[in-house]
PDB file of N, CA and C in Angstrom:
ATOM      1  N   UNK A   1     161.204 147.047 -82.565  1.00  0.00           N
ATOM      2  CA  UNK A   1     160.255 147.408 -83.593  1.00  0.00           C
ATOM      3  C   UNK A   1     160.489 146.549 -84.831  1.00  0.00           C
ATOM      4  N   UNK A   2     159.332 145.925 -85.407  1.00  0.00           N
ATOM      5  CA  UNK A   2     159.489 144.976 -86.206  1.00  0.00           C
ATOM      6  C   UNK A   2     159.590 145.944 -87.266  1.00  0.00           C
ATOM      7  N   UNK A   3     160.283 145.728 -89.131  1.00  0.00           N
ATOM      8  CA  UNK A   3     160.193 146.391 -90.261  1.00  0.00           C
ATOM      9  C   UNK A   3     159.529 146.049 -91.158  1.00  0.00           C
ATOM     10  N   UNK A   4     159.092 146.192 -92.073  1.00  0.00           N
ATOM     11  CA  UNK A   4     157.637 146.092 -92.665  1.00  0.00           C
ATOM     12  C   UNK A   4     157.548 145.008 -93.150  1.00  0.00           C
ATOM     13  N   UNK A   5     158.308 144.158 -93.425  1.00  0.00           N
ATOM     14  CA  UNK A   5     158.474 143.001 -94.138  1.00  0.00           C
ATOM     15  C   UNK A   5     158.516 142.268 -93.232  1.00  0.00           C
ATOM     16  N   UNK A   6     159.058 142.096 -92.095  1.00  0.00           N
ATOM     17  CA  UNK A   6     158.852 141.166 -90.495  1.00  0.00           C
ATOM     18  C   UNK A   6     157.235 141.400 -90.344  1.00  0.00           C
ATOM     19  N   UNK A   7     156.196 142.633 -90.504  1.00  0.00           N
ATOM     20  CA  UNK A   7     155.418 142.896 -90.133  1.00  0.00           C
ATOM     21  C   UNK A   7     154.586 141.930 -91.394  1.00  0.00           C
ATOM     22  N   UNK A   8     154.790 141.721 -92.666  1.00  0.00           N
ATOM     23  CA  UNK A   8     154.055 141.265 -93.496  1.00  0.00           C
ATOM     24  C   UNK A   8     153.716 139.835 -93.547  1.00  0.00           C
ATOM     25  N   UNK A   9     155.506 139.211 -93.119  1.00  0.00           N
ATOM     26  CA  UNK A   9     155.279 137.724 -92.893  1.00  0.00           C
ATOM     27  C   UNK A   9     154.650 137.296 -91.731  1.00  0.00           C
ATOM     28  N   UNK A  10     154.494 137.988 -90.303  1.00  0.00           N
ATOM     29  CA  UNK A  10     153.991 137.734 -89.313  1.00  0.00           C
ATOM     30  C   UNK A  10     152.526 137.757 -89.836  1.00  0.00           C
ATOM     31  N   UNK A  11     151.834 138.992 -90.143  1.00  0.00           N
ATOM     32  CA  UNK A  11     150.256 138.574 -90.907  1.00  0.00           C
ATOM     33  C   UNK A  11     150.152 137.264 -91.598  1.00  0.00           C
ATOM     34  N   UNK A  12     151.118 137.231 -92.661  1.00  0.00           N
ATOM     35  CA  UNK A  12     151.026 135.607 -93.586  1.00  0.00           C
ATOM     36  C   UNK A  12     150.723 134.496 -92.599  1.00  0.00           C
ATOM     37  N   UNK A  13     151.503 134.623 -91.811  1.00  0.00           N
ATOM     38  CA  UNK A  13     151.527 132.824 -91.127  1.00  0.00           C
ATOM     39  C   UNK A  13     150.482 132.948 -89.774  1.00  0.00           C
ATOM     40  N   UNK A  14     149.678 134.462 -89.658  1.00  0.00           N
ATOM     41  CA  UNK A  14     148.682 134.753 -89.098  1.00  0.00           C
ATOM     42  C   UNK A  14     147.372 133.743 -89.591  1.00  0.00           C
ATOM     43  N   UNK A  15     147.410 134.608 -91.149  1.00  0.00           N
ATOM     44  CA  UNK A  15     146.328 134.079 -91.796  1.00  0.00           C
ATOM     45  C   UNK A  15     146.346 132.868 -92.502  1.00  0.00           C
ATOM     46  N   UNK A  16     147.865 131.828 -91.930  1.00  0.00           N
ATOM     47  CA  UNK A  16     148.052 130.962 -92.752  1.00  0.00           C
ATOM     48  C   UNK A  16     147.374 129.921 -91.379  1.00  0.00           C
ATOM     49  N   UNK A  17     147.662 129.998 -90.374  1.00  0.00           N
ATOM     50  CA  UNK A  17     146.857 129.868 -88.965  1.00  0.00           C
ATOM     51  C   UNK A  17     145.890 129.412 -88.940  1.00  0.00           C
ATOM     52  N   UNK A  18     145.109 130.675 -89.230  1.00  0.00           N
ATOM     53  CA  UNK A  18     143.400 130.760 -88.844  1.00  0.00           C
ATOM     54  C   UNK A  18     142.876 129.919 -90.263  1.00  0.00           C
ATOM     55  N   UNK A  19     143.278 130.429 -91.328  1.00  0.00           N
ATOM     56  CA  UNK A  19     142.621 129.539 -92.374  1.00  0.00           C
ATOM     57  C   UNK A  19     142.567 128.385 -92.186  1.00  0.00           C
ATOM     58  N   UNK A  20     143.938 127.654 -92.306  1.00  0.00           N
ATOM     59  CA  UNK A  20     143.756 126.126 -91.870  1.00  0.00           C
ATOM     60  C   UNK A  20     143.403 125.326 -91.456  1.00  0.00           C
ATOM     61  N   UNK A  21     143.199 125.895 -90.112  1.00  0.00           N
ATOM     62  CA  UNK A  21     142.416 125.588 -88.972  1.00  0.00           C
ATOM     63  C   UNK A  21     140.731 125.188 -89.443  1.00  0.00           C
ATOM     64  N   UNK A  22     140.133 126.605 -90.001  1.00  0.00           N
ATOM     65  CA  UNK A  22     139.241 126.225 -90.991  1.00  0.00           C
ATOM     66  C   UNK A  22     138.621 125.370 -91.868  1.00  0.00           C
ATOM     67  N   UNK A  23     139.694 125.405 -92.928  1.00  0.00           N
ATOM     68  CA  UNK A  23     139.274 124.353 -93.729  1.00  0.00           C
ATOM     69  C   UNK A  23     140.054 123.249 -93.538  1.00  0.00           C
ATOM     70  N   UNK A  24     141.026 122.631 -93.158  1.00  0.00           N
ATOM     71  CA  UNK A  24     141.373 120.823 -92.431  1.00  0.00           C
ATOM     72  C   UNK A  24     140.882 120.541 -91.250  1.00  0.00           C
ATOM     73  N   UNK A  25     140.080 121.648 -90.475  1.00  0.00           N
ATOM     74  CA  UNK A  25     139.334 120.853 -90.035  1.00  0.00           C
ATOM     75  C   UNK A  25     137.303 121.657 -90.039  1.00  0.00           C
ATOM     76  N   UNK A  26     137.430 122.300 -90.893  1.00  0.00           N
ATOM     77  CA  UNK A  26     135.682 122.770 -90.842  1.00  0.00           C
ATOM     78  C   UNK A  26     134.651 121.638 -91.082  1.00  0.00           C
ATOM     79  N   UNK A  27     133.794 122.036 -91.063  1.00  0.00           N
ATOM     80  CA  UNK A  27     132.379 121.496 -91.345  1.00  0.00           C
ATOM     81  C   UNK A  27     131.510 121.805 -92.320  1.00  0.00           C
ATOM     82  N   UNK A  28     132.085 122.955 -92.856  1.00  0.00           N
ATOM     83  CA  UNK A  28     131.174 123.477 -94.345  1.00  0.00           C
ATOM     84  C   UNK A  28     132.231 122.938 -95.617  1.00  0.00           C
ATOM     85  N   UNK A  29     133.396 123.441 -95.230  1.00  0.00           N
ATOM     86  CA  UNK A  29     134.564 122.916 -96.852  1.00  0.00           C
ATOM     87  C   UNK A  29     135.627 121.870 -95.925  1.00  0.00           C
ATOM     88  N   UNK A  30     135.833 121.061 -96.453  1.00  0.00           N
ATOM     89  CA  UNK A  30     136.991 120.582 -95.788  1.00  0.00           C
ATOM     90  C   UNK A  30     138.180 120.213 -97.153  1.00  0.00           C
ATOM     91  N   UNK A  31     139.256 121.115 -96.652  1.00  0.00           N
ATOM     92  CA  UNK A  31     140.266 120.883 -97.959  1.00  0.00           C
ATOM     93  C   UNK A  31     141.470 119.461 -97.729  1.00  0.00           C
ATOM     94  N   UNK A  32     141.960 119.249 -98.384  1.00  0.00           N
ATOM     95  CA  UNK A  32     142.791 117.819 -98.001  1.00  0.00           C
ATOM     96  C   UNK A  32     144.414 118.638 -97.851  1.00  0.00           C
ATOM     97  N   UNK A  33     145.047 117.916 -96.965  1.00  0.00           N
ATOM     98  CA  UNK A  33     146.442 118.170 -96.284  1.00  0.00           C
ATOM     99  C   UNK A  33     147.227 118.188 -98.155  1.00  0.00           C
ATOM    100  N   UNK A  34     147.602 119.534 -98.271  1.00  0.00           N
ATOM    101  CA  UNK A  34     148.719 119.416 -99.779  1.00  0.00           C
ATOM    102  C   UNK A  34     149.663 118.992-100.090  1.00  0.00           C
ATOM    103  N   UNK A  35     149.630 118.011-100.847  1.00  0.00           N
ATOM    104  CA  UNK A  35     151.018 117.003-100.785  1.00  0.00           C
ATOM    105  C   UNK A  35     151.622 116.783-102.230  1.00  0.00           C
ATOM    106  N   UNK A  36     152.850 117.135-102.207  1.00  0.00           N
ATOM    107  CA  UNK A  36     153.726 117.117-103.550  1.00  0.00           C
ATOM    108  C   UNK A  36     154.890 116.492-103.148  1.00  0.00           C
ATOM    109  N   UNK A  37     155.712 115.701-104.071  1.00  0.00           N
ATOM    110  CA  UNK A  37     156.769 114.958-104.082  1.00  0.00           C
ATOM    111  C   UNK A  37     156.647 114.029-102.749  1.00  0.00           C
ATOM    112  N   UNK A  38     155.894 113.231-102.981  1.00  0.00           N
ATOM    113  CA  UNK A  38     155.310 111.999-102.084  1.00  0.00           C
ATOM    114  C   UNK A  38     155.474 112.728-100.493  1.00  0.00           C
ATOM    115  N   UNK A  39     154.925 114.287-100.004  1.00  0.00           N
ATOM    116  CA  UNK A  39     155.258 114.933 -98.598  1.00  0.00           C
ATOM    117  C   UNK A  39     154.159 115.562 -98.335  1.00  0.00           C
ATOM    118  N   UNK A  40     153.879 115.689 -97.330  1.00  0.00           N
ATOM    119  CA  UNK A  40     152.854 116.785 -97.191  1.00  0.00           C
ATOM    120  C   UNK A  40     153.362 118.180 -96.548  1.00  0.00           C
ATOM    121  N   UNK A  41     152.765 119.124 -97.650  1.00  0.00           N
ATOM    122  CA  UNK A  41     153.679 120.228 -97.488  1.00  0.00           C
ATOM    123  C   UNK A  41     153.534 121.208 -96.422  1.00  0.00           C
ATOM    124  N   UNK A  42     154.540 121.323 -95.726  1.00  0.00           N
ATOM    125  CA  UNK A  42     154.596 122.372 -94.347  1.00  0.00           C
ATOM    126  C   UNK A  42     154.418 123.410 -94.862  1.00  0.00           C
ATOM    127  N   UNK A  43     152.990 124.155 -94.621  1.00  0.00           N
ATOM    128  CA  UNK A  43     152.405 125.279 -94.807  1.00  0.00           C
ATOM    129  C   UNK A  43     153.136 126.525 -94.292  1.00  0.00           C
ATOM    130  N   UNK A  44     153.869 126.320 -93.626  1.00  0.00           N
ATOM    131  CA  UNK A  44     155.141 127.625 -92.352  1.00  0.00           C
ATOM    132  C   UNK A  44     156.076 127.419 -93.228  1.00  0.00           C
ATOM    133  N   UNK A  45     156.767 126.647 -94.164  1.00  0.00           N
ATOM    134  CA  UNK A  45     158.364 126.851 -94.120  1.00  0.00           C
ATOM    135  C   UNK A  45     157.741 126.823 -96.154  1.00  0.00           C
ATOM    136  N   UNK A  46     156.949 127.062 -96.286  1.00  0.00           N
ATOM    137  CA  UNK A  46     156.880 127.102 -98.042  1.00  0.00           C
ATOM    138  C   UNK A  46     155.913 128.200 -98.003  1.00  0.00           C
ATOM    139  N   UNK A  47     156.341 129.269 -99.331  1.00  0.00           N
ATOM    140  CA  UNK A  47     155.076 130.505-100.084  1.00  0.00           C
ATOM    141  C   UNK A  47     154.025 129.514-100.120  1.00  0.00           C
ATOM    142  N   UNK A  48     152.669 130.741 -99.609  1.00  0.00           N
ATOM    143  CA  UNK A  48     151.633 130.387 -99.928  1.00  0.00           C
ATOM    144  C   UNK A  48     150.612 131.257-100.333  1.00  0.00           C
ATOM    145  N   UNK A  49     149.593 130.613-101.061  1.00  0.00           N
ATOM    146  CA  UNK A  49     148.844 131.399-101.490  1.00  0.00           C
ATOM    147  C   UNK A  49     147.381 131.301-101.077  1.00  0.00           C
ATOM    148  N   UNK A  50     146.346 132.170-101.488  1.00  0.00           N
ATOM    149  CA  UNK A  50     144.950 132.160-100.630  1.00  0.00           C
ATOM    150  C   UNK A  50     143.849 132.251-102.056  1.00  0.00           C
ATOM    151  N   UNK A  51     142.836 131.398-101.985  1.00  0.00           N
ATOM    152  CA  UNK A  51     142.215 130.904-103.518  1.00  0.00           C
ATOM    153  C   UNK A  51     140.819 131.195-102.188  1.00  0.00           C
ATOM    154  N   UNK A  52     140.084 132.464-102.992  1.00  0.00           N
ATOM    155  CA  UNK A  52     138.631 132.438-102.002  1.00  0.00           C
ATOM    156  C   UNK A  52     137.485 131.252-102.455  1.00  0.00           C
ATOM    157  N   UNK A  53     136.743 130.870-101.587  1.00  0.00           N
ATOM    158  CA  UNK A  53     135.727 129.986-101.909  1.00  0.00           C
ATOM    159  C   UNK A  53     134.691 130.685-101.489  1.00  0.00           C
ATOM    160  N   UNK A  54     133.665 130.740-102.226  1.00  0.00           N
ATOM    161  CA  UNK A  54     132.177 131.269-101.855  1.00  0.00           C
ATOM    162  C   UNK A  54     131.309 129.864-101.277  1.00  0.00           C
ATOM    163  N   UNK A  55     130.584 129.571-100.275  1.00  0.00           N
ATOM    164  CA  UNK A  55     129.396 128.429-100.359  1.00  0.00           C
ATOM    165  C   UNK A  55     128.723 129.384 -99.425  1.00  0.00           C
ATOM    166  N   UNK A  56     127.177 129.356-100.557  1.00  0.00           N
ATOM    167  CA  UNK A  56     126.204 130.243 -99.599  1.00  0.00           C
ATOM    168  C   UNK A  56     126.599 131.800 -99.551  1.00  0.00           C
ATOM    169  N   UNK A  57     127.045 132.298 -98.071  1.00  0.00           N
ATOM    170  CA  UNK A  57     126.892 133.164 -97.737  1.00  0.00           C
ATOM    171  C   UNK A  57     128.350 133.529 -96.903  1.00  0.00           C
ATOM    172  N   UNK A  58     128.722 132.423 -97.120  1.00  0.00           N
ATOM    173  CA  UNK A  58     129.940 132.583 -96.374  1.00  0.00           C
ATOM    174  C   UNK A  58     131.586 132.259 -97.405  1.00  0.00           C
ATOM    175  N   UNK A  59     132.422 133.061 -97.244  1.00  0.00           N
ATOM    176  CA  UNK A  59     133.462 132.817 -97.778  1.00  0.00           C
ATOM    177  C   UNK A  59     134.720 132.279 -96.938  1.00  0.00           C
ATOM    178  N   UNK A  60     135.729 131.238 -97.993  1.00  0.00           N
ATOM    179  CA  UNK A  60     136.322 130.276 -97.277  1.00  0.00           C
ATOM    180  C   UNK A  60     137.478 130.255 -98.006  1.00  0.00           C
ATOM    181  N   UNK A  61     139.064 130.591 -97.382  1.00  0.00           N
ATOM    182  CA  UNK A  61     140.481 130.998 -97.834  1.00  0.00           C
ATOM    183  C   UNK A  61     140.816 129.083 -97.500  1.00  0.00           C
ATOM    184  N   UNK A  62     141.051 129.049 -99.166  1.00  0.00           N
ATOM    185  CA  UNK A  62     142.121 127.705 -99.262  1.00  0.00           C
ATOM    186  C   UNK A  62     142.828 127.920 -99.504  1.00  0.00           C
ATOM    187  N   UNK A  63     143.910 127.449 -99.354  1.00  0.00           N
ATOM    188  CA  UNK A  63     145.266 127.255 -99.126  1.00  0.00           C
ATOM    189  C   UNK A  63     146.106 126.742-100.241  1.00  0.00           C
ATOM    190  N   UNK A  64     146.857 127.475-100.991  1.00  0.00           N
ATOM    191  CA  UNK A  64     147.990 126.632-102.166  1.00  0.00           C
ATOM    192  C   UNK A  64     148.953 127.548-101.829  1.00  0.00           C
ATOM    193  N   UNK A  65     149.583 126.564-100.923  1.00  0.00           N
ATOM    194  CA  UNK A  65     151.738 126.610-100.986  1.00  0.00           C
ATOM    195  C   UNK A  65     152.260 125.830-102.138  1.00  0.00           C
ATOM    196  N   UNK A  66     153.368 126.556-102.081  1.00  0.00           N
ATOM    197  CA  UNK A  66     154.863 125.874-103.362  1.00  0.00           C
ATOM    198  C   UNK A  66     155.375 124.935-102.813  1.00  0.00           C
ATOM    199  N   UNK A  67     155.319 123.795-103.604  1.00  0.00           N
ATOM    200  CA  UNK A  67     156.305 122.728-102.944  1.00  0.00           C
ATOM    201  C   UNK A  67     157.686 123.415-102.844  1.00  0.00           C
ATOM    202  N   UNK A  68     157.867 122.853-101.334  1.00  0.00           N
ATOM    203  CA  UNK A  68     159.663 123.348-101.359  1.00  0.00           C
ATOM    204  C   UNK A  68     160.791 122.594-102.152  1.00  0.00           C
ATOM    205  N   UNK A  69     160.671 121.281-102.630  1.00  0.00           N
ATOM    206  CA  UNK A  69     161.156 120.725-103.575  1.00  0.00           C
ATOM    207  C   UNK A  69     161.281 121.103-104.589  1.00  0.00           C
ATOM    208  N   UNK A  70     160.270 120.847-105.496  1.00  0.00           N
ATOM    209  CA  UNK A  70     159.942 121.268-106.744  1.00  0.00           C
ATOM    210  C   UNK A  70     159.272 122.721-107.467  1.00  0.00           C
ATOM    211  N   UNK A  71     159.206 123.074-106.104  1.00  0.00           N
ATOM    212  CA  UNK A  71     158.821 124.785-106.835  1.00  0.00           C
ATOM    213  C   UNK A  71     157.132 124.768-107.126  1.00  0.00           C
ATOM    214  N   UNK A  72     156.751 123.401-107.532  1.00  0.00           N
ATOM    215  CA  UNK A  72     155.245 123.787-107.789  1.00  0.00           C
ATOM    216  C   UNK A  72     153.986 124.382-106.902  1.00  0.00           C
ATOM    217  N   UNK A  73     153.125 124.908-107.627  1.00  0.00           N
ATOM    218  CA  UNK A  73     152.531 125.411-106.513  1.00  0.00           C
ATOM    219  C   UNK A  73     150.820 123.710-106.426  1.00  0.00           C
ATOM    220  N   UNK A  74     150.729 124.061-105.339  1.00  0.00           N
ATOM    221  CA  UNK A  74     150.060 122.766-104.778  1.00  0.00           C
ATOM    222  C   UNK A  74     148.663 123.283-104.570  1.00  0.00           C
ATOM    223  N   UNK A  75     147.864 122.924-105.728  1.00  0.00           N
ATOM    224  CA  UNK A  75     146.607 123.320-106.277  1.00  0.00           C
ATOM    225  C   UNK A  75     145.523 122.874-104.773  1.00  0.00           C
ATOM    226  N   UNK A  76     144.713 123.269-103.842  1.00  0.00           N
ATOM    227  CA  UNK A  76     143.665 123.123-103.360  1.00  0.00           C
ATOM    228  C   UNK A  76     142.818 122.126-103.752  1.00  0.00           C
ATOM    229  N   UNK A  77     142.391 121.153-102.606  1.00  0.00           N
ATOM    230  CA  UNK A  77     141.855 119.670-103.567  1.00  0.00           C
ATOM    231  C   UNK A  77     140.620 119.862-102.097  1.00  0.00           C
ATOM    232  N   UNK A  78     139.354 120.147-102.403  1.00  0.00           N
ATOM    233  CA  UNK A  78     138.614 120.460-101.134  1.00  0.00           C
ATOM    234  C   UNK A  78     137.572 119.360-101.520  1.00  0.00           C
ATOM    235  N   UNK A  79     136.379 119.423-100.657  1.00  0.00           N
ATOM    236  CA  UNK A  79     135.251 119.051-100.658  1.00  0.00           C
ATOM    237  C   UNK A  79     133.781 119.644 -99.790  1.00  0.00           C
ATOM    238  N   UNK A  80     132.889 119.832-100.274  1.00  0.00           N
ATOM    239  CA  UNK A  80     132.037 120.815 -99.373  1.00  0.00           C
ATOM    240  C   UNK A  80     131.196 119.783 -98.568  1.00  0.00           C
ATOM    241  N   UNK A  81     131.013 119.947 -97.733  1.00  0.00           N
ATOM    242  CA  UNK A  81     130.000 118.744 -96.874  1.00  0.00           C
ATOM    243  C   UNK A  81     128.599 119.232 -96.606  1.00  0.00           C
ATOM    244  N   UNK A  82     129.061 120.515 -96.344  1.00  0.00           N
ATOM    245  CA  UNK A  82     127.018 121.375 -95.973  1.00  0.00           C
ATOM    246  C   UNK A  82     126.313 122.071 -97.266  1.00  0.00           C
TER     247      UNK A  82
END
């Protein structure tokens, strides 16, 4: 039996998953791979956070993790195509 906090991070890297998937590679937003201290930051092994996007009718979870280096958090740099 997992404890609630095993249960919380398993959702995180659930929805850290499906989002991604989404927007690096969608067709309505496409966000760019987050990169701090010349790396691109591994979304699994750094906090992250979820910034909603509205286009239209549909809403779209981007992605800002903490650099594991430097602590910063790694602002969402997207572009909408549709």
């Amino acid at each position: 039996m997992l404890t609630r906090e095993q249960e919380k991070k398993a959702e995180f890297r659930l929805m850290t998953a499906i989002c991604s998937s989404e927007v690096f590679e969608g067709r309505t937003v496409r966000q760019e791979r987050p990169t701090c201290c010349g790396n691109i930051v591994d979304l699994f092994a750094s906090d992250v956070s979820f910034r909603e996007l509205i286009v239209g009718s549909r809403v779209f979870h981007l992605i800002e993790p903490s650099c594991p280096m430097c602590g910063e958090r790694v602002r969402a740099l997207y572009t909408i195509l549709n």
